[in-house]
Protein backbone atom coordinates (compact mmCIF):
# COMPACT_ATOMS: atom_id res chain seq x y z
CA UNK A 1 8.77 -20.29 -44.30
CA UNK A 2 11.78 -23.15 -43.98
CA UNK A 3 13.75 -21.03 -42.06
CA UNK A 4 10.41 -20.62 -39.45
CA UNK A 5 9.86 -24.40 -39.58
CA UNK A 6 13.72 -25.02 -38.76
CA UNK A 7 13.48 -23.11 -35.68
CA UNK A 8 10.32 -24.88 -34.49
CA UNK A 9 12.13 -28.21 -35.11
CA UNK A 10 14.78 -26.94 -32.90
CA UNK A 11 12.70 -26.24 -30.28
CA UNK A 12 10.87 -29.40 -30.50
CA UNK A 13 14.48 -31.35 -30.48
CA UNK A 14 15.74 -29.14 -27.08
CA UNK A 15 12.47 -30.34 -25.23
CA UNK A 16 12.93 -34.08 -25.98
CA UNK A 17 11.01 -34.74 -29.02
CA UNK A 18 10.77 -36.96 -32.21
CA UNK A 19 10.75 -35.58 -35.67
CA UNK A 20 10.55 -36.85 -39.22
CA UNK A 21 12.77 -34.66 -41.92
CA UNK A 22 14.07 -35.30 -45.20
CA UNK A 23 17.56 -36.86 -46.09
CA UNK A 24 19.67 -37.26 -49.07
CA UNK A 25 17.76 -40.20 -50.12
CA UNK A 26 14.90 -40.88 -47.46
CA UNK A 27 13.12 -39.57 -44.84
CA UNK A 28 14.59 -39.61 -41.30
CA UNK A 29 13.53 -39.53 -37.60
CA UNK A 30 15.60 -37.62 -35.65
CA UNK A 31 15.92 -36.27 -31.87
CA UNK A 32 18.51 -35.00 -29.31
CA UNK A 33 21.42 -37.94 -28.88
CA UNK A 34 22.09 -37.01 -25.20
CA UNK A 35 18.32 -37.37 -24.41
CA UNK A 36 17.70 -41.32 -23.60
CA UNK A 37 13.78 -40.79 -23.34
CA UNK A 38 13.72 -39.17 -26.70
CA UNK A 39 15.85 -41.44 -28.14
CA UNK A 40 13.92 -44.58 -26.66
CA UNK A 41 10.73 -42.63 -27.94
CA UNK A 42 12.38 -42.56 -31.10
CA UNK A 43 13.24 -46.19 -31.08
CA UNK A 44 9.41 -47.57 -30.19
CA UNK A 45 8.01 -45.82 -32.76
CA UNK A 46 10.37 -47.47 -35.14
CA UNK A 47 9.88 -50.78 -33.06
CA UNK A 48 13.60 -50.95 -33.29
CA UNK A 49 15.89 -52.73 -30.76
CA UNK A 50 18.29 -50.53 -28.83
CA UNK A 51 21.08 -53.36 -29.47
CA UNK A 52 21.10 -52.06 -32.98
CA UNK A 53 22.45 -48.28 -32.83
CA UNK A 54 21.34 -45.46 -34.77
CA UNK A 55 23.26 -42.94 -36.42
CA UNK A 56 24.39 -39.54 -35.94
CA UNK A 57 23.97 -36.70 -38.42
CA UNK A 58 25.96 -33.28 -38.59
CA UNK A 59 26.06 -30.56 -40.76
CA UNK A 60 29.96 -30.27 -41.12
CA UNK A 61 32.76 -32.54 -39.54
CA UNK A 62 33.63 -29.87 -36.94
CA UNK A 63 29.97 -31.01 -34.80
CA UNK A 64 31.82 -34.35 -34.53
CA UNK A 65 35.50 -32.82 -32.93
CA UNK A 66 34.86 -34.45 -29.36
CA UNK A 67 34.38 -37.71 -30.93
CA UNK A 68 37.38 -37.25 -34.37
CA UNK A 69 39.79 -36.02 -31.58
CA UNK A 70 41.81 -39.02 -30.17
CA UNK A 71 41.69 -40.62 -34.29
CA UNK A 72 44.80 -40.86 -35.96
CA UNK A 73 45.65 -38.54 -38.55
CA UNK A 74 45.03 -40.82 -41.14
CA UNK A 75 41.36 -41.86 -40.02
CA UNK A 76 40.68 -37.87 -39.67
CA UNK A 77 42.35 -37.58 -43.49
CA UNK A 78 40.03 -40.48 -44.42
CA UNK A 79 36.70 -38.93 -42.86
CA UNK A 80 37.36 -35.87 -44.06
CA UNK A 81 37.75 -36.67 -47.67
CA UNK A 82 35.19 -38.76 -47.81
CA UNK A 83 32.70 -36.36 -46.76
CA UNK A 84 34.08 -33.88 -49.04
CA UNK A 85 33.35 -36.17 -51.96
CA UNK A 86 29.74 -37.18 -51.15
CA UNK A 87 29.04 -34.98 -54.20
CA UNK A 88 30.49 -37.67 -56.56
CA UNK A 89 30.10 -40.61 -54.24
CA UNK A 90 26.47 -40.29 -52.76
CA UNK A 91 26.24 -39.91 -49.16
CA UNK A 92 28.55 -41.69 -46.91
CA UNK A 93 28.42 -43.09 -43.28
CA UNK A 94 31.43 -43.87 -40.84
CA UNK A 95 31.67 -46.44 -38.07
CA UNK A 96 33.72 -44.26 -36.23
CA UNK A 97 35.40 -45.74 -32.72
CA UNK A 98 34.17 -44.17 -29.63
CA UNK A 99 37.67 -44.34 -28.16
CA UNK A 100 36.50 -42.12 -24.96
CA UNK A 101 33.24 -43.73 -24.65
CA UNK A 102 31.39 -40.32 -25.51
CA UNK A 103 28.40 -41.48 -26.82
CA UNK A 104 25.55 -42.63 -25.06
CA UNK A 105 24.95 -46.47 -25.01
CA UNK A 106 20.74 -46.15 -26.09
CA UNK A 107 22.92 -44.32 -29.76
CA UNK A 108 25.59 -47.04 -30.10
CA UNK A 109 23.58 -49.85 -29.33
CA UNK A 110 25.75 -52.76 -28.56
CA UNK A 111 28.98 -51.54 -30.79
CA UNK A 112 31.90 -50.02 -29.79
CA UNK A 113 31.78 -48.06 -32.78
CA UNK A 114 29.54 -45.12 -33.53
CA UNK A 115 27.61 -44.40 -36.87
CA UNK A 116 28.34 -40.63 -38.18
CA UNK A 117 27.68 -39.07 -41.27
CA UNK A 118 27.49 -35.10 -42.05
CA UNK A 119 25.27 -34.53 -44.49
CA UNK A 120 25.55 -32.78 -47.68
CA UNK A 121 21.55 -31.59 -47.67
CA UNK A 122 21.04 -28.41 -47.13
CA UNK A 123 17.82 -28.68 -44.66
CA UNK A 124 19.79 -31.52 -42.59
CA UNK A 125 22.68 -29.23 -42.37
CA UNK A 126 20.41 -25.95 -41.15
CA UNK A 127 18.40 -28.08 -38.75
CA UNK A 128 21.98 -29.16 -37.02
CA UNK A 129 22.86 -25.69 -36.97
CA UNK A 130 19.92 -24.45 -35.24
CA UNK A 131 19.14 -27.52 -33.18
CA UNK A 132 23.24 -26.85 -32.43
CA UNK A 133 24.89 -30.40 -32.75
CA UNK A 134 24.43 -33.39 -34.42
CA UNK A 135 21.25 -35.18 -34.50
CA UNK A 136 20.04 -39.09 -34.46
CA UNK A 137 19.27 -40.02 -37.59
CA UNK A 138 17.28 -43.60 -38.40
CA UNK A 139 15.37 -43.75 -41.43
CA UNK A 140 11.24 -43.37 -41.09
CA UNK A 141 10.42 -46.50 -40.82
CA UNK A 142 9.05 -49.22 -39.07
CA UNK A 143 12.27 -51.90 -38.73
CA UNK A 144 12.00 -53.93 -41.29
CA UNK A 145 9.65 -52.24 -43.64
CA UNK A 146 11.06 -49.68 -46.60
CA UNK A 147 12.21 -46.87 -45.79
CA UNK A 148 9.59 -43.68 -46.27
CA UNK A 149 10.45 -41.77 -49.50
CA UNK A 150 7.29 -39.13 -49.35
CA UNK A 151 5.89 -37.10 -46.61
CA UNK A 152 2.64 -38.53 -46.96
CA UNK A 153 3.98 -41.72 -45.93
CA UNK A 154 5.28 -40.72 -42.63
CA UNK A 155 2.26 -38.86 -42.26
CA UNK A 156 0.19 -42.09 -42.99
CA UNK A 157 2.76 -44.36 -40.80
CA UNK A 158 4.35 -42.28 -38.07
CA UNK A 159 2.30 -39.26 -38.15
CA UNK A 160 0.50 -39.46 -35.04
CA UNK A 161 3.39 -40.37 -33.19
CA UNK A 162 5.67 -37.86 -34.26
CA UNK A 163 6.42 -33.96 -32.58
CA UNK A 164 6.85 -32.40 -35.91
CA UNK A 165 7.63 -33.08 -39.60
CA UNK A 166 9.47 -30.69 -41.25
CA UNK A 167 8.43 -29.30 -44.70
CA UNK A 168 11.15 -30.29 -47.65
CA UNK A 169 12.19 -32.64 -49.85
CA UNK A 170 14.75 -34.89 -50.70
CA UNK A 171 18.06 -34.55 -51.98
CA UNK A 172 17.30 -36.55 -54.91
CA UNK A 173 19.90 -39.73 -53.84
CA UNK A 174 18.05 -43.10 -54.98
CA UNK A 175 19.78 -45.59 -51.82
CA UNK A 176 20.76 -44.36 -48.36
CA UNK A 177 24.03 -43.91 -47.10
CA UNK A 178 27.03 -46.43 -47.56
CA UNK A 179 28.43 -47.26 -44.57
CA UNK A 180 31.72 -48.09 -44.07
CA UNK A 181 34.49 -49.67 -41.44
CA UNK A 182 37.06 -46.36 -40.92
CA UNK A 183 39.34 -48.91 -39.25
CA UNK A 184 39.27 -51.63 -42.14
CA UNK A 185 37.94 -49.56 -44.75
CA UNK A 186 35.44 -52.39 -45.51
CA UNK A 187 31.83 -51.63 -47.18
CA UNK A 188 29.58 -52.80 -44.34
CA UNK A 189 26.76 -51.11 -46.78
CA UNK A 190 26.99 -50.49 -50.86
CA UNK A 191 24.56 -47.57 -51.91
C-alpha cells in the first residue's frame, strides 16, 4: 500500500503538483524545485513570500552532488557528518552556498545560500527516490501559524488545495530541523 501511494506521489510531483507528507517532526508540502508554477502554487497555499526560500529535501547526500561539488573539502566533511549523526542529533538543515547559482531563485528566495537537508525518514527518503531528486520541503502550514503535526490537520487546513497527501506518519522528532550556517557554523535555528 505505501509503496503504491509513493509512486502516485511521484507522478503527481513530475506533472507540477503540491503534496503534503510526513517529516521527522512535522508535516511537509513538497513539489518539483525546477518547476516555478508548482513551487509558486506551493508558496500561495502557504501564503508565504517568495523572498523567504524554502528548503530542499533528499534522501542521501549524493541527490545534492551538483550543488556539494565546488565546496571545500572541509564543508563536504562537515555536511556529511552531520547528516550521518541526525540519529543522535535530530534532524539537521544546511545553508549551503549556491556557488554556481544552480538553484532556482522562486527556492532560494532572496539568499545566496540554499537550505538542504537529507532526511533520515524512511517515507521522505523513498518519495526522493521515486520522485528521483530532491524535493521542496516547507512545513504544512499557513506562514505564521504552527506547523501541522496530524494528517487531519492538513486535511482540515490545506486539504482542498493540495494534489495528494501521502499516507504515514511521523518520525517521532518533537521540533523541526536545526538549521545551521556551513560557512560560520552558527545555529541560525536550535531544535
Amino acid at each position: 500500500m505505501q509503496a503504491l501511494s509513493i509512486k502516485r506521489a511521484a507522478r503527481i510531483l513530475w506533472n507540477g503538483g503540491v503534496i503534503a507528507y510526513p517529516t521527522e517532526a512535522v508535516w511537509g508540502l513538497g513539489c518539483d524545485p525546477e518547476n516555478r508554477e508548482a513551487c509558486l502554487a506551493l508558496l500561495q497555499i502557504k501564503k508565504r513570500p517568495v523572498e523567504k526560500g524554502m528548503i530542499l529535501i533528499a534522501a542521501d547526500i549524493n541527490q545534492f552532488d551538483e550543488l556539494l561539488a565546488p565546496l571545500t573539502q572541509s564543508q563536504q566533511q562537515t555536511l556529511t557528518r552531520g547528516w550521518a549523526e541526525q540519529h543522535k542529533t535530530g534532524a539537521v538543515t544546511f545553508l549551503v552556498p549556491d556557488i554556481n547559482n544552480i538553484v532556482p531563485g522562486w527556492v532560494k528566495g532572496e539568499h545566496e545560500a540554499v537550505a538542504l537537508r537529507v532526511s533520515k525518514h524512511p517515507l521522505v527518503q523513498a518519495l526522493c527516490l521515486a520522485f528521483g531528486g530532491a524535493l521542496v520541503s516547507t512545513s504544512a502550514n499557513i506562514a505564521g501559524r504552527p506547523p501541522a503535526r496530524t494528517r487531519l490537520s492538513v486535511e482540515k487546513n490545506l486539504g482542498a488545495q493540495l494534489d495528494f497527501i501521502v499516507p504515514g506518519e511521523l518520525g517521532g522528532q518533537t521540533n523541526p530541523s536545526r538549521i545551521i550556517d556551513l560557512r560560520s557554523g552558527a545555529v541560525l535555528r536550535a531544535s
